[in-house]
C-alpha atoms as a PDB file:
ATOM      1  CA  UNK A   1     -31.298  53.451  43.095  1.00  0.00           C
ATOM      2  CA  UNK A   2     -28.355  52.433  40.807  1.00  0.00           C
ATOM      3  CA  UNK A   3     -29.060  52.621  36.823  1.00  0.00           C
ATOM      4  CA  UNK A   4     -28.149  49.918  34.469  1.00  0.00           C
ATOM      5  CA  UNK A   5     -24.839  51.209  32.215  1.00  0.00           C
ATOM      6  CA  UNK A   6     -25.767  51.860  29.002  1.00  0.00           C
ATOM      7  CA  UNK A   7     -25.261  48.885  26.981  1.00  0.00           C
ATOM      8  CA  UNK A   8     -27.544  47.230  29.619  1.00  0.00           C
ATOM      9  CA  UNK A   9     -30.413  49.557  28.470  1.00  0.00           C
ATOM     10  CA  UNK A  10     -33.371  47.563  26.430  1.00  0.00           C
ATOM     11  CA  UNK A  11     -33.937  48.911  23.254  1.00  0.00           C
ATOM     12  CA  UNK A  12     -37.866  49.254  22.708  1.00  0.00           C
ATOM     13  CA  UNK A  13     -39.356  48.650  19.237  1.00  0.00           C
ATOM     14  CA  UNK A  14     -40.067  51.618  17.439  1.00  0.00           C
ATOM     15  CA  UNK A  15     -43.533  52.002  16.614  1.00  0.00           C
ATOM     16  CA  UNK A  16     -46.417  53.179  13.740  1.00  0.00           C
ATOM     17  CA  UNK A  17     -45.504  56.944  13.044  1.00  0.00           C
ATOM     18  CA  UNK A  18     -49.534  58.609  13.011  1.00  0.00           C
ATOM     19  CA  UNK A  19     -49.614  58.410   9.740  1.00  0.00           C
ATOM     20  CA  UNK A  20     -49.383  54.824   9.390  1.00  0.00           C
ATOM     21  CA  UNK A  21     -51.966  54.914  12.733  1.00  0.00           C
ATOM     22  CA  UNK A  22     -54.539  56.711  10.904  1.00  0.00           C
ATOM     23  CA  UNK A  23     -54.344  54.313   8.167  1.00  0.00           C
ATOM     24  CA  UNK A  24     -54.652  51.345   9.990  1.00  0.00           C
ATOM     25  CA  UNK A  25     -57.590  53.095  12.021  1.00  0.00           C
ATOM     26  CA  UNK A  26     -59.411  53.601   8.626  1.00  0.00           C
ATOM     27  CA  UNK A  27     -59.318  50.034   7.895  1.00  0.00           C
ATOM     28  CA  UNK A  28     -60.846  48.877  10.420  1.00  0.00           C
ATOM     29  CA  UNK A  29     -63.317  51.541   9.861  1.00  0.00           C
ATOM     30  CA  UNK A  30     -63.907  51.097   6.405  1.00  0.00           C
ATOM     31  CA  UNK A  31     -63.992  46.699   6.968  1.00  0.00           C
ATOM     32  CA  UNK A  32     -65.656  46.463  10.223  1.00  0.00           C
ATOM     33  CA  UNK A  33     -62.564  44.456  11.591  1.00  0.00           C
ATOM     34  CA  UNK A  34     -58.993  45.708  13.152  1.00  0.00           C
ATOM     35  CA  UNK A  35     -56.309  45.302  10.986  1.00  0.00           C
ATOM     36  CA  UNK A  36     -53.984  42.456  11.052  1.00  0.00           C
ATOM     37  CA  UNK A  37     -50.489  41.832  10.807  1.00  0.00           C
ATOM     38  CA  UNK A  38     -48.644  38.940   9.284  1.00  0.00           C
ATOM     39  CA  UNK A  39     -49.522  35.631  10.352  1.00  0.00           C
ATOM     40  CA  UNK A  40     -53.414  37.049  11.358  1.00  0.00           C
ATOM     41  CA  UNK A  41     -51.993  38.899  14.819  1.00  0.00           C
ATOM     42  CA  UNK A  42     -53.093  42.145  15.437  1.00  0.00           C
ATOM     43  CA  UNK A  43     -50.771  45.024  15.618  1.00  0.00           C
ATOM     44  CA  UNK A  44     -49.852  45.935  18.486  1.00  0.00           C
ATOM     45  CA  UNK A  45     -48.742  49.622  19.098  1.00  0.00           C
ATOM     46  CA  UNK A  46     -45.334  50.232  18.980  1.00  0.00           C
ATOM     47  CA  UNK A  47     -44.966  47.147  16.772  1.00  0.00           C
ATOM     48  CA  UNK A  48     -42.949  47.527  13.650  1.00  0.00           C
ATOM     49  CA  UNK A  49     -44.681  47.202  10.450  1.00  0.00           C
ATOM     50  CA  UNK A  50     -43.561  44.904   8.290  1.00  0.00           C
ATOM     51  CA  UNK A  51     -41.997  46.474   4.476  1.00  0.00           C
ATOM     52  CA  UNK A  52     -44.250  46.026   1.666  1.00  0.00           C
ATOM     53  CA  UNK A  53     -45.809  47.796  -1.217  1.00  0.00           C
ATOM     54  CA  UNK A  54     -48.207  50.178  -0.646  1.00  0.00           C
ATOM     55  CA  UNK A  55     -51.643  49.600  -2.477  1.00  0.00           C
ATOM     56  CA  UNK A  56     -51.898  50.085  -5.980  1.00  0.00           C
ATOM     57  CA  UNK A  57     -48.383  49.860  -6.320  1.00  0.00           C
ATOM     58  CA  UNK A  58     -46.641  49.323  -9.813  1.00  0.00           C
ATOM     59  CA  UNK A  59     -43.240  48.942 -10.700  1.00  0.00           C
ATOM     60  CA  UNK A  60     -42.139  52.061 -12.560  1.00  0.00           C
ATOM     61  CA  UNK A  61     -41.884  52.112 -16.343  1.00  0.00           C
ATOM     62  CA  UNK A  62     -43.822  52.261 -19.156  1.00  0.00           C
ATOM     63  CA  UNK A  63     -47.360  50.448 -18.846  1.00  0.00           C
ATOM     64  CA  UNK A  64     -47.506  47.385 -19.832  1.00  0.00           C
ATOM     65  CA  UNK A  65     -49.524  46.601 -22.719  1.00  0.00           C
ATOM     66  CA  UNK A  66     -51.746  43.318 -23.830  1.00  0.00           C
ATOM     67  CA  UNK A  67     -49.074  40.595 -25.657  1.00  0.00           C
ATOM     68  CA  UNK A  68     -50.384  39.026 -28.950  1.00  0.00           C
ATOM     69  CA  UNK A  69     -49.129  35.698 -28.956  1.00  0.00           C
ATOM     70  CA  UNK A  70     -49.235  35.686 -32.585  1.00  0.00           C
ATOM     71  CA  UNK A  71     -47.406  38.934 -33.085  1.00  0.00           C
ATOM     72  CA  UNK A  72     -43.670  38.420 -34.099  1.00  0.00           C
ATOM     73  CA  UNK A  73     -41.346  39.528 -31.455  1.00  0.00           C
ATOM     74  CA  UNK A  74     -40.229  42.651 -31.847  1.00  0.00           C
ATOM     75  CA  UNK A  75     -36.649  43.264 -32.568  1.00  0.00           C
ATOM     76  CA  UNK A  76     -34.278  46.173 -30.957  1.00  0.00           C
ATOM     77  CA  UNK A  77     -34.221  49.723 -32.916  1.00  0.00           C
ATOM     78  CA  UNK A  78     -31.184  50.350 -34.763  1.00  0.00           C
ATOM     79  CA  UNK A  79     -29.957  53.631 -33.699  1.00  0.00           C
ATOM     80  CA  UNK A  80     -28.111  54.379 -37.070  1.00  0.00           C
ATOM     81  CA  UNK A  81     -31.483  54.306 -38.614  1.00  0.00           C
ATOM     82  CA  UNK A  82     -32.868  56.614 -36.027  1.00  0.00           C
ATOM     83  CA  UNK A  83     -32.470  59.655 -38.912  1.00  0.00           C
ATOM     84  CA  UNK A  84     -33.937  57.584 -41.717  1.00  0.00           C
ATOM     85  CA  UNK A  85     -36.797  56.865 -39.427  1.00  0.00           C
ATOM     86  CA  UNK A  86     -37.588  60.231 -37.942  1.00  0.00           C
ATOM     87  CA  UNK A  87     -37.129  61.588 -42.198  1.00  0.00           C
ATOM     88  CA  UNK A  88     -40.116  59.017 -43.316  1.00  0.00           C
ATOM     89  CA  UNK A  89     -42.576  60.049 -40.186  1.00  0.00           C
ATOM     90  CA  UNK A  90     -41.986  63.718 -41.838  1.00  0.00           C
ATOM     91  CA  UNK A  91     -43.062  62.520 -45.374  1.00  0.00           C
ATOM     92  CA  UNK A  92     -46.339  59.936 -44.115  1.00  0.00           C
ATOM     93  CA  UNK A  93     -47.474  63.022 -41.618  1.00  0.00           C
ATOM     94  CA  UNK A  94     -47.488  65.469 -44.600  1.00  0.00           C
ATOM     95  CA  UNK A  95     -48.610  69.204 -44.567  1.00  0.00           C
ATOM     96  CA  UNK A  96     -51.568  70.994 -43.400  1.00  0.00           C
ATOM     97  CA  UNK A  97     -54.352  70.439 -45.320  1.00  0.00           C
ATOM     98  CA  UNK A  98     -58.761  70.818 -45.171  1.00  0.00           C
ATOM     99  CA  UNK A  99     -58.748  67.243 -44.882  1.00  0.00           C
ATOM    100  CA  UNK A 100     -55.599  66.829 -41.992  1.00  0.00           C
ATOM    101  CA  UNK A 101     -55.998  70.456 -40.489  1.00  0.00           C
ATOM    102  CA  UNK A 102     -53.514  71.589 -37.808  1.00  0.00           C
ATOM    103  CA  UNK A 103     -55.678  69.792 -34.408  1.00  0.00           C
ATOM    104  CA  UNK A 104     -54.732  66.876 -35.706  1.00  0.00           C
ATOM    105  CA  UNK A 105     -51.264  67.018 -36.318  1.00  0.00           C
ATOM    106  CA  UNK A 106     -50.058  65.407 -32.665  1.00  0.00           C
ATOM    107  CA  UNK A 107     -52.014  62.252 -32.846  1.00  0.00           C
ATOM    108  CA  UNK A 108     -50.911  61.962 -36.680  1.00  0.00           C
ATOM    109  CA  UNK A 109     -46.870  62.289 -35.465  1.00  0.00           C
ATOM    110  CA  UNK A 110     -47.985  59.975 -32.609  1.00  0.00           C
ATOM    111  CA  UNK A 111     -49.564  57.327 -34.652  1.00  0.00           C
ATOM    112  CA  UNK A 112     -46.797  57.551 -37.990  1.00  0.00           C
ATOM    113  CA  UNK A 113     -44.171  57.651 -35.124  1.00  0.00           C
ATOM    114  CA  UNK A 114     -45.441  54.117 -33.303  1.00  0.00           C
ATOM    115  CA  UNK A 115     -45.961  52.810 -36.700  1.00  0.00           C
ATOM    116  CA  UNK A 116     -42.700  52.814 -38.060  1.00  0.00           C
ATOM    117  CA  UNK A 117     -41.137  51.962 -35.057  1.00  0.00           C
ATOM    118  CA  UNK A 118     -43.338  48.848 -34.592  1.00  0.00           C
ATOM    119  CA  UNK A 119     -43.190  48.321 -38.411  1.00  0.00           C
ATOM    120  CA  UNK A 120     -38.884  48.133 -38.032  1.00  0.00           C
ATOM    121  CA  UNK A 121     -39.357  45.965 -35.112  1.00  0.00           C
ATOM    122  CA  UNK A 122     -40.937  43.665 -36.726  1.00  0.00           C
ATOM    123  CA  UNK A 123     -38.918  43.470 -39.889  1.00  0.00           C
ATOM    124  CA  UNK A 124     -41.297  45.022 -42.013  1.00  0.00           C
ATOM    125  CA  UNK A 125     -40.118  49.180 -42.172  1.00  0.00           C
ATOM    126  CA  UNK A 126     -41.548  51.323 -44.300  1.00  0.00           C
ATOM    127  CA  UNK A 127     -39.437  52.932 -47.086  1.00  0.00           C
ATOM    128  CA  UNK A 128     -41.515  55.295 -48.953  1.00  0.00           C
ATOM    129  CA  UNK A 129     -45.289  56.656 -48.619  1.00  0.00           C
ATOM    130  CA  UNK A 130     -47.317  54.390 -50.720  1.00  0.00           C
ATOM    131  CA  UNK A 131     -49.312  55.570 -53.653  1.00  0.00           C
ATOM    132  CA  UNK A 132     -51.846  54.055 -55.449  1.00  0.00           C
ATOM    133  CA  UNK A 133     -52.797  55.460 -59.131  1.00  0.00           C
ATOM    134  CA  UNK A 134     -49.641  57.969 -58.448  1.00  0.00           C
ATOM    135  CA  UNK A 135     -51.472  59.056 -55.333  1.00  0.00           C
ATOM    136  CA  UNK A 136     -49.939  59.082 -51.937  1.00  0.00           C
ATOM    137  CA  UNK A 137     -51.807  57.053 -49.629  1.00  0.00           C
ATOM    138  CA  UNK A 138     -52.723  58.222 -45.843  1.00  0.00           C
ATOM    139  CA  UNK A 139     -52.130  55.476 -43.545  1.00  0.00           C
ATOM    140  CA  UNK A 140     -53.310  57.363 -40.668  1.00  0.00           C
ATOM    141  CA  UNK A 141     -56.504  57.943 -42.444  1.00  0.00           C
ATOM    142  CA  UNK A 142     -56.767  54.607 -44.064  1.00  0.00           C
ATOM    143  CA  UNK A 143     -56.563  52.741 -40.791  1.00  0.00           C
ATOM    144  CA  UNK A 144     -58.820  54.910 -39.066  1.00  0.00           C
ATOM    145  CA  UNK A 145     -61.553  54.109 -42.116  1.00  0.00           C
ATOM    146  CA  UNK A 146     -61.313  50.156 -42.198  1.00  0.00           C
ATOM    147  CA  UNK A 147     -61.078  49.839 -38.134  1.00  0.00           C
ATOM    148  CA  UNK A 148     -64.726  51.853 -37.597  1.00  0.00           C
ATOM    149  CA  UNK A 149     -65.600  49.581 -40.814  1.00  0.00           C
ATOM    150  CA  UNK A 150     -64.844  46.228 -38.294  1.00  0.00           C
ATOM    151  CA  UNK A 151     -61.334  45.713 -39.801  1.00  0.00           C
ATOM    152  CA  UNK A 152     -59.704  44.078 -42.525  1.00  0.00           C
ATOM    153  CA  UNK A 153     -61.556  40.856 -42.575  1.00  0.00           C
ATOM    154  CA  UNK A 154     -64.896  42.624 -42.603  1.00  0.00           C
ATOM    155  CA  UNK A 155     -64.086  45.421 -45.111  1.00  0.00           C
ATOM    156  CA  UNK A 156     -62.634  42.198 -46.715  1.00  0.00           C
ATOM    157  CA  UNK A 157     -66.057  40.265 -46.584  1.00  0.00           C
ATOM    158  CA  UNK A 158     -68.549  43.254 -47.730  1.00  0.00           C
ATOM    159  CA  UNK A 159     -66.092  44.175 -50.551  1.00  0.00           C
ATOM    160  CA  UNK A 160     -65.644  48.072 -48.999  1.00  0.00           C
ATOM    161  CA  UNK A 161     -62.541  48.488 -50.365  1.00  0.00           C
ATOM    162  CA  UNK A 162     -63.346  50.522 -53.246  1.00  0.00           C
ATOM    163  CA  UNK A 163     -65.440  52.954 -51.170  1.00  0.00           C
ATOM    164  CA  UNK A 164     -62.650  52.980 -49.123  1.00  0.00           C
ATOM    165  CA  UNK A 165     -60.185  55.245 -51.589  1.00  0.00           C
ATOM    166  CA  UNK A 166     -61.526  58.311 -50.984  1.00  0.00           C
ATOM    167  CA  UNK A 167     -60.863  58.307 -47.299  1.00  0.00           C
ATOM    168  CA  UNK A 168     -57.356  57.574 -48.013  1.00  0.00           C
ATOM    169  CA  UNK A 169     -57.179  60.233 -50.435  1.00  0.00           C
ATOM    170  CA  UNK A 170     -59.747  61.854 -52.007  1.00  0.00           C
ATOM    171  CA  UNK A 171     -57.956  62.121 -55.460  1.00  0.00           C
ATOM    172  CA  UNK A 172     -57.826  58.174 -55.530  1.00  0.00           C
ATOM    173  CA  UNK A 173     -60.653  57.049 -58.205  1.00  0.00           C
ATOM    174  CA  UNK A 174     -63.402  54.655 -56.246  1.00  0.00           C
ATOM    175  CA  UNK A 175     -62.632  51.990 -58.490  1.00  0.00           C
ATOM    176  CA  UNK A 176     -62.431  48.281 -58.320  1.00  0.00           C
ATOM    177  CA  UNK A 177     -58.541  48.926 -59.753  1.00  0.00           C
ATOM    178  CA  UNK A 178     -57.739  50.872 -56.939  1.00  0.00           C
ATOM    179  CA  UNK A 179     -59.353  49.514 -53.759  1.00  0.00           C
ATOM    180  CA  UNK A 180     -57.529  46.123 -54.795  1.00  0.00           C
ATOM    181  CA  UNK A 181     -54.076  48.066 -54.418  1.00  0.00           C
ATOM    182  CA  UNK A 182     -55.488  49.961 -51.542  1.00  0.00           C
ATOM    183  CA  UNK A 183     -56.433  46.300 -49.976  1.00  0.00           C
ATOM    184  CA  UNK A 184     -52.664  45.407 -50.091  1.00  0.00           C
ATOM    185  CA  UNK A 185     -51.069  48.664 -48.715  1.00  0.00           C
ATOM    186  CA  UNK A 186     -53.424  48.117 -45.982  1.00  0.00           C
ATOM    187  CA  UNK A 187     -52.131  44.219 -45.462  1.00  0.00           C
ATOM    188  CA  UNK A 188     -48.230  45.699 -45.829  1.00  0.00           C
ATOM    189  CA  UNK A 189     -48.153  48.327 -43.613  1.00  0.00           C
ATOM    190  CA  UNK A 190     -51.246  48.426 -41.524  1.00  0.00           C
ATOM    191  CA  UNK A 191     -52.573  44.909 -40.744  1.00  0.00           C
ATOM    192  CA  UNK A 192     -50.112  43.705 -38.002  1.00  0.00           C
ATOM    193  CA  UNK A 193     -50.910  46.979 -36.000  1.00  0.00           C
ATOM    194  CA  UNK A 194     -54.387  46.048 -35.964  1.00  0.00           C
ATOM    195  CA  UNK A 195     -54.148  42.237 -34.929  1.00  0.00           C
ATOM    196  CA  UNK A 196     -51.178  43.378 -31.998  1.00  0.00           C
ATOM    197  CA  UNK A 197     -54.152  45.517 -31.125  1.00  0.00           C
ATOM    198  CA  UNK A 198     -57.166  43.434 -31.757  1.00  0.00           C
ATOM    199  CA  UNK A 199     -55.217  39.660 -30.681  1.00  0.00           C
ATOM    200  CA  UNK A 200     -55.930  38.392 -34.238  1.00  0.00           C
ATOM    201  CA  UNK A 201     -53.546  36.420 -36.334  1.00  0.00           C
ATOM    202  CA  UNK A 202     -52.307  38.026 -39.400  1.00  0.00           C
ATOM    203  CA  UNK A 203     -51.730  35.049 -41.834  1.00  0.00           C
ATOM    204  CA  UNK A 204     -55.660  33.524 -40.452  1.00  0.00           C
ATOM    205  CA  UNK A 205     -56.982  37.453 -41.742  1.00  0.00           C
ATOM    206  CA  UNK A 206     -54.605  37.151 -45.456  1.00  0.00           C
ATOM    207  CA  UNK A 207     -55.759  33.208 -45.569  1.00  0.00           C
ATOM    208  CA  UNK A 208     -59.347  34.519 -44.993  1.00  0.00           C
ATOM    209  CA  UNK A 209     -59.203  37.440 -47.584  1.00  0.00           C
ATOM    210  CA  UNK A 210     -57.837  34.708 -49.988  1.00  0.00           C
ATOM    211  CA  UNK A 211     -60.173  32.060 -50.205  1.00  0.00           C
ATOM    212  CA  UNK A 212     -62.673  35.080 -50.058  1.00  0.00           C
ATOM    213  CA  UNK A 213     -61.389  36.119 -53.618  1.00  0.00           C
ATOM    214  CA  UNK A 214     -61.026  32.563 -55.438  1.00  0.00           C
ATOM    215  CA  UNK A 215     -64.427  31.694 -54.065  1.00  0.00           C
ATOM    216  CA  UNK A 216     -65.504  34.836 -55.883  1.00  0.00           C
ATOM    217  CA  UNK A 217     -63.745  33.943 -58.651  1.00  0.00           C
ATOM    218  CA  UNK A 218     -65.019  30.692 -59.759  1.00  0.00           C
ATOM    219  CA  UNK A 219     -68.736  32.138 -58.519  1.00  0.00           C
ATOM    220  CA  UNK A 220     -67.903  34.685 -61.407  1.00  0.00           C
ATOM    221  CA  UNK A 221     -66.530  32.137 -64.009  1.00  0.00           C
ATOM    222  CA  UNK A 222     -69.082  29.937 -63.681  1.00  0.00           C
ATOM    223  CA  UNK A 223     -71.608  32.574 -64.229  1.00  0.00           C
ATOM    224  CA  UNK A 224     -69.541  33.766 -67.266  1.00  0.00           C
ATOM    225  CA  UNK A 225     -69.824  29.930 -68.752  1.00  0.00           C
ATOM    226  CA  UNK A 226     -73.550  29.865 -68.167  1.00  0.00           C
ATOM    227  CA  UNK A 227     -73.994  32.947 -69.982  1.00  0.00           C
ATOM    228  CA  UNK A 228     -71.973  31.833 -72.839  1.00  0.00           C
ATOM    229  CA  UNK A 229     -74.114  28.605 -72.951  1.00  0.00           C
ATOM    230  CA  UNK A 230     -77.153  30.247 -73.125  1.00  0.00           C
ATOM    231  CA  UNK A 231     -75.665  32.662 -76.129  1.00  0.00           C
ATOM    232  CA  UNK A 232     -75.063  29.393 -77.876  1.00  0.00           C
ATOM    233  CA  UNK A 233     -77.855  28.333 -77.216  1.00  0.00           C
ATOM    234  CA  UNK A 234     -79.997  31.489 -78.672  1.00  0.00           C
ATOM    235  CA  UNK A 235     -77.384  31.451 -82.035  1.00  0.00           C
ATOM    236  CA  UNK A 236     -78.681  27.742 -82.484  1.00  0.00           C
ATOM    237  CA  UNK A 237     -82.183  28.169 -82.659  1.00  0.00           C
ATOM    238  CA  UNK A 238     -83.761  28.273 -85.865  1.00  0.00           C
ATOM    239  CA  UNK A 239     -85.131  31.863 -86.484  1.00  0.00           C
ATOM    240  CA  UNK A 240     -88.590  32.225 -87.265  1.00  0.00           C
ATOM    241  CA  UNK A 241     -88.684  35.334 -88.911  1.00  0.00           C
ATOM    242  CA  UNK A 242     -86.944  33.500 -91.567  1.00  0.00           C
ATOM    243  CA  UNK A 243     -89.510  30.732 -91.486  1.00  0.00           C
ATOM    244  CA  UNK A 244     -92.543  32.802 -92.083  1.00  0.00           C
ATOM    245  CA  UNK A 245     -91.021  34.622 -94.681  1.00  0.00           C
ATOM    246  CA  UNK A 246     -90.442  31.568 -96.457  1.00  0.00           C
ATOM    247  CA  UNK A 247     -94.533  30.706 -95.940  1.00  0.00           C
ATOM    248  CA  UNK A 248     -95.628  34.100 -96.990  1.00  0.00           C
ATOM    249  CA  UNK A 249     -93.608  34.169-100.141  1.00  0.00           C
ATOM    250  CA  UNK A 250     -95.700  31.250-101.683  1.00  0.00           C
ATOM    251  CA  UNK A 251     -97.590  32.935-104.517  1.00  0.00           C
ATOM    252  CA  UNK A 252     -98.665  36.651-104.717  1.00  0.00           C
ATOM    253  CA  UNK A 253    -102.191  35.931-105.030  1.00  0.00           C
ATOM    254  CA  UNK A 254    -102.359  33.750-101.966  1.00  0.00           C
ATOM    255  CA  UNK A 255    -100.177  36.305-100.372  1.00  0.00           C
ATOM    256  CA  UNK A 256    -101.766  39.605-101.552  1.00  0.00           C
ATOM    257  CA  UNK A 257    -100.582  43.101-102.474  1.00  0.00           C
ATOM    258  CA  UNK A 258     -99.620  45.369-100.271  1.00  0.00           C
ATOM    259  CA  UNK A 259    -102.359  47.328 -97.834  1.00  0.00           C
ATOM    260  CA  UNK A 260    -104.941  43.545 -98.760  1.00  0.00           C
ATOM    261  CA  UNK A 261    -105.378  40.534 -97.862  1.00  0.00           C
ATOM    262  CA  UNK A 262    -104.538  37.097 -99.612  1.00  0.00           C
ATOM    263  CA  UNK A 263    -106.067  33.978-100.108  1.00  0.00           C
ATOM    264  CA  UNK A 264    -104.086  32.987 -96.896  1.00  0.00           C
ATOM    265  CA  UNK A 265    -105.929  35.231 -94.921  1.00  0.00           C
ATOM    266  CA  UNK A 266    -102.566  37.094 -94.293  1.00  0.00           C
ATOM    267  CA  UNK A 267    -102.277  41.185 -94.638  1.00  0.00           C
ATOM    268  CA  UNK A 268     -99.625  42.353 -96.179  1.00  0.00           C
ATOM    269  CA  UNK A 269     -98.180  45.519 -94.323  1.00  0.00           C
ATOM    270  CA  UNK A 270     -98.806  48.959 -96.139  1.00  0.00           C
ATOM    271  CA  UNK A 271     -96.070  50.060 -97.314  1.00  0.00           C
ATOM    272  CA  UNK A 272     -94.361  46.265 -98.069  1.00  0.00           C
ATOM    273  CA  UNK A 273     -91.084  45.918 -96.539  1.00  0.00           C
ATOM    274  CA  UNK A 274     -88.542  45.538 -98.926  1.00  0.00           C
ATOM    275  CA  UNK A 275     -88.407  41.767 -98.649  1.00  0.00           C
ATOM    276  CA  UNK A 276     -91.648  41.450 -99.319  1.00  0.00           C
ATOM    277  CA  UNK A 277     -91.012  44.012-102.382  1.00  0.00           C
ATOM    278  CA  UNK A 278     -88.173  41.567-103.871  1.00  0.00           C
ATOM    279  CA  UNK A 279     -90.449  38.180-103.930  1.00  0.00           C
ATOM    280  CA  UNK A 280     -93.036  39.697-105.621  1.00  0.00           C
ATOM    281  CA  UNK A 281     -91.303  41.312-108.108  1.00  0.00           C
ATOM    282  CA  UNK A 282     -89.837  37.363-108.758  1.00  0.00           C
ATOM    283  CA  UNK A 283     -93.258  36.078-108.980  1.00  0.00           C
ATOM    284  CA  UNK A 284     -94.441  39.046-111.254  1.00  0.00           C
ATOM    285  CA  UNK A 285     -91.418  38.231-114.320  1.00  0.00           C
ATOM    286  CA  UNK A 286     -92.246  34.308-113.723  1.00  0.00           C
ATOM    287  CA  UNK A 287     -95.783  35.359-113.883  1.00  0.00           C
ATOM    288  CA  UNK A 288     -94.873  37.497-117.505  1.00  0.00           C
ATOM    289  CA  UNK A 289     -92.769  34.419-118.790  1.00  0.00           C
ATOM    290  CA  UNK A 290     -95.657  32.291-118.386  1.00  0.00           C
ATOM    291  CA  UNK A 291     -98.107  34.355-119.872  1.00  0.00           C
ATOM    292  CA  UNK A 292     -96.116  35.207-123.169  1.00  0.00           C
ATOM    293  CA  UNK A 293     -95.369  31.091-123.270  1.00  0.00           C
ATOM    294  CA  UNK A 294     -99.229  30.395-123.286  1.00  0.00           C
ATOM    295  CA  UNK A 295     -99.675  33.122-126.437  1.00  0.00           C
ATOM    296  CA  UNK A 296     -96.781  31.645-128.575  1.00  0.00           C
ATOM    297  CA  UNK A 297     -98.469  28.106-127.929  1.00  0.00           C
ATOM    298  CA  UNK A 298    -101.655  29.605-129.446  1.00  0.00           C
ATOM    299  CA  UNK A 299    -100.007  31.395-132.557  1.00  0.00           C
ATOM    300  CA  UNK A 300     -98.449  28.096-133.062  1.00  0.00           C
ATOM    301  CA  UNK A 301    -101.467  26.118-133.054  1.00  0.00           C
ATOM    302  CA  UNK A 302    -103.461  28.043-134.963  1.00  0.00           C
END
């Protein structure tokens, strides 16, 4: 028997090495029906699989992460500003301290790092650590406060900011003052982090805070000119203390002397008030004038 030369030989398909075999076994195991291969044939062994991705495949690179479609888009890095950059994440991390102790220092670099890169991206890079009352503010600290508070439009809406000061520093006053300028370091530097992460729009959260404040406002000025009106109001009345001492000083008799009471029925304090004092000392020299009148008319007469 004569053998075919070799270029006569048929070449046979190479088939499923085992470990490609024991996957396709566990398939069918693990679905109750053989595998299939494209265009809903079944493999057949020695077949050649066809190329694709294994499962859970991903491209390689860095995750990708949820677009906000009302974000800016971000720009390139400057690499001559790489120094000024890494020289400001130095000064917003800061030193060791009780309230920023040395377990927290990685997710601080972290977090300062990503923020002034996404802050330069955007246009907006930070140039010094902000301060408010000559205090330096923590942005790291700050951010973490208002997000567990619900975020800028609800620390906005409950009016947290003030209580807000000491989280970014404790040696900021809780004052109205401060937690105003506090309020706009936060919508500077720290609001467009928050709606890239959150898929809010940052001019609908500064319109929001806003209106807030002139609806506050004119509550506040129109409770100012209802006040005032009802001061003018009180000035204009006529005062009746005035009025009955007008009544009581009608004659001493009628009135009385101090500790009795007069004609009027009306007791007269023990020991008189000094108005009281003055009037009746009035009536008493009228009283006298009248009195030496009557005795000249007599002498006269007579």
């Amino acid at each position: 028997m004569m053998r075919p030369p070799p270029g006569d030989l048929v070449k046979m398909p190479q088939g499923p090495n085992p470990l490609e075999w024991a996957n396709a076994q566990k398939m069918k195991e693990d679905d109750g029906t053989e595998p299939k291969g494209p265009g809903g044939a079944h493999p057949q062994p020695g077949a050649h699989p066809q190329p694709g991705p294994p499962p859970q495949w991903a491209p390689p690179g860095p995750p990708q992460q949820n677009i906000n479609p009302y974000a800016p888009p971000p720009q390139m890095l400057n690499p001559q500003n790489a120094g000024r950059r890494a020289n400001i994440v130095e000064q917003l991390v800061g030193p060791v301290t009780a309230a920023n102790p040395a377990r927290v220092m990685p997710d601080r670099r972290q977090f300062f790092q990503r923020l002034v890169d996404f802050l330069e991206q955007h246009g907006e890079p930070i140039t010094a650590v902000p301060q408010v009352s000559k205090q330096n503010v923590d942005l790291h600290r700050l951010y973490i406060a208002v997000r567990n508070r619900g975020g800028f439009e609800q620390v906005t809406k409950d009016k947290a900011w003030k209580s807000v000061c000491p989280e970014a520093n404790p040696d900021i006053s809780e004052s109205s003052a401060a937690g105003f300028q506090l309020r706009k370091h936060y919508q500077k530097h720290l609001l467009l982090l928050e709606c890239a992460e959150t898929g809010k729009n940052a001019e609908d959260a500064i319109a929001f805070a806003d209106k807030l404040k002139k609806k506050r406002h004119k509550a506040e000025k129109a409770d100012g000119a209802a006040a005032a009106a009802a001061a003018a109001a009180a000035a204009d009345a006529p005062s009746t203390s005035g009025t009955q001492n007008h009544n009581n000083s009608l004659t001493p008799s009628r009135v009385g002397t101090p500790g009795s009471v007069g004609s009027m029925g009306i007791a007269v304090p023990s020991p008189a008030p000094p108005e009281y004092q003055r009037v009746l000392k009035q009536f008493s020299a009228i009283a006298q004038e009248k009195v030496s009148i009557s005795l000249l008319l007599v002498v006269v007469s007579e």
